[in-house]
Each structure stands twice: as C-alpha cells, then as structure tokens.
Protein backbone atom coordinates (compact mmCIF):
# COMPACT_ATOMS: atom_id res chain seq x y z
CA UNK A 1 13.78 140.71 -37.58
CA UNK A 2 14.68 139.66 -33.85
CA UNK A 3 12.56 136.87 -34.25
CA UNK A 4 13.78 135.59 -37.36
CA UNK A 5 17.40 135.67 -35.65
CA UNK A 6 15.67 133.72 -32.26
CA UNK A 7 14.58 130.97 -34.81
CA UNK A 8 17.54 130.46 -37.05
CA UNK A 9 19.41 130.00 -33.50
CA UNK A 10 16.93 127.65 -32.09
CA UNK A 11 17.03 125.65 -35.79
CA UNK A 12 20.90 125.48 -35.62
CA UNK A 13 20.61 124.87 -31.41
CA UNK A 14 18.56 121.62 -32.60
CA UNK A 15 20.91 120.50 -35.52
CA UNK A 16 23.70 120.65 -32.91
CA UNK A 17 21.78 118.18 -30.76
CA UNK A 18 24.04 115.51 -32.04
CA UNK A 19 27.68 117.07 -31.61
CA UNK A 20 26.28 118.15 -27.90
CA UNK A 21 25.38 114.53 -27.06
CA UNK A 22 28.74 113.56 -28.61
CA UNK A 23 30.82 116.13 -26.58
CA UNK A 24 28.82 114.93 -23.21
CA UNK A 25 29.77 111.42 -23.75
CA UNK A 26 32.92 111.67 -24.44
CA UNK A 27 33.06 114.30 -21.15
CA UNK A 28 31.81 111.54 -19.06
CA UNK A 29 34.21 108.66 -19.87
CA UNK A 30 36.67 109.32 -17.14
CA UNK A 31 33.67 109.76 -14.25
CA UNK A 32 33.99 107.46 -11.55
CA UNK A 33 30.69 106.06 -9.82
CA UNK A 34 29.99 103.72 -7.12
CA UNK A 35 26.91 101.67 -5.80
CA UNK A 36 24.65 100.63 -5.04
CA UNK A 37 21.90 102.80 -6.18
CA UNK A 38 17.89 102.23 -6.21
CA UNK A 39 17.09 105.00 -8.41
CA UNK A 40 18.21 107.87 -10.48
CA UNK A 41 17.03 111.38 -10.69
CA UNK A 42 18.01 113.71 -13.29
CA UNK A 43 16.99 118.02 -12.90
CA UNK A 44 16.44 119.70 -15.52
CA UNK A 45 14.35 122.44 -16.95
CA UNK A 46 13.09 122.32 -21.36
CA UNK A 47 16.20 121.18 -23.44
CA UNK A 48 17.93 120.41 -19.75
CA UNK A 49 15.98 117.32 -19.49
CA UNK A 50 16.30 115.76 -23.20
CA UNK A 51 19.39 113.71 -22.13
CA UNK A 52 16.68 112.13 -19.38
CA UNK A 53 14.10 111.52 -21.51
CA UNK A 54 16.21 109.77 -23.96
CA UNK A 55 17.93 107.58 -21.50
CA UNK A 56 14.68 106.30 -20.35
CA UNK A 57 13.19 106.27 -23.76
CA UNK A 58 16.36 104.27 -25.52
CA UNK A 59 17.21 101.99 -22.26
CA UNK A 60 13.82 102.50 -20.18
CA UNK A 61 12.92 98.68 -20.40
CA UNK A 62 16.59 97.37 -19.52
CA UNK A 63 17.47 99.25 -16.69
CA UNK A 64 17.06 97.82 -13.59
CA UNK A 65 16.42 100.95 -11.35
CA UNK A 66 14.33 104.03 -11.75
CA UNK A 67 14.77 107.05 -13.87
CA UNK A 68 12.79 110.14 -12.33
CA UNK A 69 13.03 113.09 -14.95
C-alpha cells in the first residue's frame, strides 16, 4: 500500500513539472544579474538538476558560455 501511495505522488510530482517551471520563471523575473561571466554552474542532486539539463538541452547550441550540470 505505501508504495502505491510513493508512486501516485511521484506520477502527480511529474505532471506538476510544468506549473513548477512556470512558478520558477515567473520567480525569477525581478532577479538582477551582472557580467561578465565565462561559465555557469548549476548544483543539483535527481529532479534538482532537470532545470540544468533542459537549459542546455533547449539553448545548449546558442549560448555562448558553458553550462556545467
């Protein structure tokens, strides 16, 4: 039974995917950076590093620096 509970949460974790990437955008519209920068390094751990991976999988060829995952 516990198990069956673990995967409807990781089903509905995954559907959420979306609305989480949403919610993070929208989050990040008032940060303020400054350059220059030669590279970028992102930390995470499983589902920590999925925002990583998909920036260097959707913008990978047109970015001009590094992404280290």
């Amino acid at each position: 039974m516990r198990d069956e509970k673990i995967l409807i949460s990781m089903k509905q974790i995954i559907l959420d995917f979306p609305k989480q990437f949403k919610i993070g955008v929208e989050r990040a519209k008032g940060v303020k950076l400054s350059g220059p920068f030669d590279k970028v390094i992102i930390c995470g751990l499983g589902g920590s590093a999925m925002p990583g991976i998909l920036l260097g999988d959707a913008f990978g060829d047109d970015l001009k620096i590094p992404v280290y995952i």
